[in-house]
Protein backbone atom coordinates (compact mmCIF):
# COMPACT_ATOMS: atom_id res chain seq x y z
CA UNK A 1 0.00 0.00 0.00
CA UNK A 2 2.50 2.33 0.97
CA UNK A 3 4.02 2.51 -2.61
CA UNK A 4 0.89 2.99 -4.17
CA UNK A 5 0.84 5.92 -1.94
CA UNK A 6 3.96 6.96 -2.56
CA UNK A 7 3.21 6.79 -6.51
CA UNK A 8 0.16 8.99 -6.55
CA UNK A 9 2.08 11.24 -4.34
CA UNK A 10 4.60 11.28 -6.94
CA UNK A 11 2.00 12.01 -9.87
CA UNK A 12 -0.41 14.20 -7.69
CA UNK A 13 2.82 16.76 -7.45
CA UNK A 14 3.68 16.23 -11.44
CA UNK A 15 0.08 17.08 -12.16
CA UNK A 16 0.08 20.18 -9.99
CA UNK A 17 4.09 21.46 -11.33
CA UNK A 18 2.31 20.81 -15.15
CA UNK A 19 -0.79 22.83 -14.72
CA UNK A 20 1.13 26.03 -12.63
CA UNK A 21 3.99 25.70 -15.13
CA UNK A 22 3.70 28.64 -18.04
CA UNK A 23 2.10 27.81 -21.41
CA UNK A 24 5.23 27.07 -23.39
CA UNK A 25 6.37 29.97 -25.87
CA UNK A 26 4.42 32.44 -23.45
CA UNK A 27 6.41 34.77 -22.20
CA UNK A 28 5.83 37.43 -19.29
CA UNK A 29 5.87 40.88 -19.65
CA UNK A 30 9.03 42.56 -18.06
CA UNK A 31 8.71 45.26 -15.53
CA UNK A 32 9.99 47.47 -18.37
CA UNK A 33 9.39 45.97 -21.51
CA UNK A 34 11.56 48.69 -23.34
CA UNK A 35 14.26 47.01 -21.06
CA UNK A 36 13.91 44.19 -23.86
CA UNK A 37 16.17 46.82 -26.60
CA UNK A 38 18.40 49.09 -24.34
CA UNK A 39 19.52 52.08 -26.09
CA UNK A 40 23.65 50.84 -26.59
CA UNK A 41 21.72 47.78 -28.71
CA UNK A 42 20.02 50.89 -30.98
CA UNK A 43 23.23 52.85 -31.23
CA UNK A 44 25.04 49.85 -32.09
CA UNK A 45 23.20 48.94 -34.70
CA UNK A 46 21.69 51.86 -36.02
CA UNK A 47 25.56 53.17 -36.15
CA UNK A 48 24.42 56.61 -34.31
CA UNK A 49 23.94 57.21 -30.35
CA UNK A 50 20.78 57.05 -29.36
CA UNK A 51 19.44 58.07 -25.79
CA UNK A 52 17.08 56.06 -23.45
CA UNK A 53 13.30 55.15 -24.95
CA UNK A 54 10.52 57.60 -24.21
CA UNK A 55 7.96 54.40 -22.74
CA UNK A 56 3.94 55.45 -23.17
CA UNK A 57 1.18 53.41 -23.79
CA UNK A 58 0.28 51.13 -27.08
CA UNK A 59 -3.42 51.48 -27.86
CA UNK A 60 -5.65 47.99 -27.57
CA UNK A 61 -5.64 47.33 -31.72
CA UNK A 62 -9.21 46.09 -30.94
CA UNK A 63 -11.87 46.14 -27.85
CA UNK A 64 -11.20 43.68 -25.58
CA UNK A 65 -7.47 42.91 -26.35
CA UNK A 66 -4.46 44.15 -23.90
CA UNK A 67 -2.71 47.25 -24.21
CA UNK A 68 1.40 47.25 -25.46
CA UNK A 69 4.19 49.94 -24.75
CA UNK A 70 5.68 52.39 -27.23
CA UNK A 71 9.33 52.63 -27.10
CA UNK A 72 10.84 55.45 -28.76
CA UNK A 73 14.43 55.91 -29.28
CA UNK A 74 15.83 59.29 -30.41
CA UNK A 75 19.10 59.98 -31.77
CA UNK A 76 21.42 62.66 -30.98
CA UNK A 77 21.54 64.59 -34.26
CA UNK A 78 20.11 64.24 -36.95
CA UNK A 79 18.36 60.65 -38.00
CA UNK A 80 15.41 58.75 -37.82
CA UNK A 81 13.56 58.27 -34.45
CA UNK A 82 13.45 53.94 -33.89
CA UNK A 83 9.57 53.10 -32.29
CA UNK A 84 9.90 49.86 -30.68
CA UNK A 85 6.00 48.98 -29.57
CA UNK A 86 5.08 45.53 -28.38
CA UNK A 87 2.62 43.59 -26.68
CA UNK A 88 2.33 40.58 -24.62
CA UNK A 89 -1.00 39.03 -25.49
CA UNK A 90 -2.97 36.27 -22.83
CA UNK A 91 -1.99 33.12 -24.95
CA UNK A 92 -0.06 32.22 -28.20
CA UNK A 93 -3.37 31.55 -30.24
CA UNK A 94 -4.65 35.00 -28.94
CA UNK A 95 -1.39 36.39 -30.28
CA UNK A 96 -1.47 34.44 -33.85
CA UNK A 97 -4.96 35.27 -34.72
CA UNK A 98 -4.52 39.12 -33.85
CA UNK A 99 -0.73 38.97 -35.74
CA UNK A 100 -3.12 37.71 -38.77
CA UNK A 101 -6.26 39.95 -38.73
CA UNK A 102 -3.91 43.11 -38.48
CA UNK A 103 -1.19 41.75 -41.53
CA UNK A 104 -4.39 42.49 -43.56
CA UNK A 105 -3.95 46.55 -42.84
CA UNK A 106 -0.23 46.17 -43.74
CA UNK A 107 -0.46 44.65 -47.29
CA UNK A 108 1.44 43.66 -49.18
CA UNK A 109 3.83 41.93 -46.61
CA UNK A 110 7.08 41.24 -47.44
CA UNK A 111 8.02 37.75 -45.16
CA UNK A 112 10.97 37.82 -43.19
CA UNK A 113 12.29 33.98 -43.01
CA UNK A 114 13.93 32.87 -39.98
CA UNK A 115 12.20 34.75 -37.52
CA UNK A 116 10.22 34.62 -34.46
CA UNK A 117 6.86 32.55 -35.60
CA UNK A 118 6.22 35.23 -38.26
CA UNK A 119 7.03 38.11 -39.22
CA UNK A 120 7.38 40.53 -42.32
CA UNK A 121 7.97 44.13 -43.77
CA UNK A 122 5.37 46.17 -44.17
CA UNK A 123 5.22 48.62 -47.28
CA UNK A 124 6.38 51.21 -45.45
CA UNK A 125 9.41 49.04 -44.07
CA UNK A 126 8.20 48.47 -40.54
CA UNK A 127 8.93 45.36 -39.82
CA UNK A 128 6.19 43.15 -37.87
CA UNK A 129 6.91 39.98 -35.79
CA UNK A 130 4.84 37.14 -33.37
CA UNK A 131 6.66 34.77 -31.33
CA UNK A 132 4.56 32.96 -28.78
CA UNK A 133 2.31 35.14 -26.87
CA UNK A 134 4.21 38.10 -27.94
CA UNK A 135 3.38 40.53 -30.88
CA UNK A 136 6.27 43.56 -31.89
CA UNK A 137 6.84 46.39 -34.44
CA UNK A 138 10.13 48.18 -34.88
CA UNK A 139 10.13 51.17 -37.53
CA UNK A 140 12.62 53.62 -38.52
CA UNK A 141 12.78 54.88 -41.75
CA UNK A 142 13.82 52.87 -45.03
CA UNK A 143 16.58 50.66 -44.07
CA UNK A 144 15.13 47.45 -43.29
CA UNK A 145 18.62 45.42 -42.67
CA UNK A 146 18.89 46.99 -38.99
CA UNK A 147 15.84 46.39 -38.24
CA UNK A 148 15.68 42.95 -38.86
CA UNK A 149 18.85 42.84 -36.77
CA UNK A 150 17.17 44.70 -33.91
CA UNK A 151 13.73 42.22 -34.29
CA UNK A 152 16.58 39.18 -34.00
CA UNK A 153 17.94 40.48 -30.88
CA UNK A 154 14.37 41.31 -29.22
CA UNK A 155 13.39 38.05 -30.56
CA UNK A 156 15.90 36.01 -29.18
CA UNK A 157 15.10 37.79 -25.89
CA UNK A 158 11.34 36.03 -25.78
């Protein structure tokens, strides 16, 4: 008896770690999520210095969805400002299925291979990504090879 006991002990706490454990691919929000691309990771790879990020709030894209932080990097001098905004949606499928309704405002897309669960370039080279339960933009005027270096980085943070 007493190794039956011990056995559904065993599986009882296995059972309990599995259902408290986090979805896997969902990440939590940091404290700061501009934290997630500090300003020496801009300047290095924008090749310009660029101060801390001005942090506000991202509008809900529809009712009932969460709200994301705007990160906005400025350079010193002259250049294009970087906006970092990202969200942290309740679930991966919440995250895929808003990633796809708002693609349809940004057409055509331009896929970017390799990264994150999707992602692509807008028209107006902004470049959009999804990777678990997380949705980002990054946008700074025409040069999209930075940008995909900067999505990389943030991506590899998630």
């Amino acid at each position: 008896m007493s190794g039956f006991s011990k056995s559904s002990w065993i599986a009882a706490g296995l059972l309990a770690a599995a259902c408290t454990a986090p979805l896997p691919g969902a990440a939590t929000a940091p404290a700061d999520p501009c934290s997630l691309l500090s300003p020496a990771q801009v300047s290095s790879v924008m090749g310009k210095t660029y101060g801390p990020a001005q942090k506000s709030v991202a509008p809900r894209p529809y009712a009932n969805t969460v709200e994301g932080t705007d990160c906005t990097y400025s350079p010193q001098g002259a250049g294009s400002r970087l906006l970092f905004r990202i969200y942290f949606d309740p679930s991966p499928a919440a995250a895929t299925e808003l990633f796809a309704k708002l693609k349809i405002f940004y057409s055509p897309p331009k896929p970017v291979p390799s990264l994150g669960d999707e992602a692509y370039f807008d028209p107006r080279h902004g470049i959009h990504v999804h990777k678990g339960n997380v949705r980002f933009f990054l946008s700074a005027g025409d040069d999209e090879k930075p940008l995909t270096n900067l999505a990389t980085q943030v991506a590899g943070q998630l």
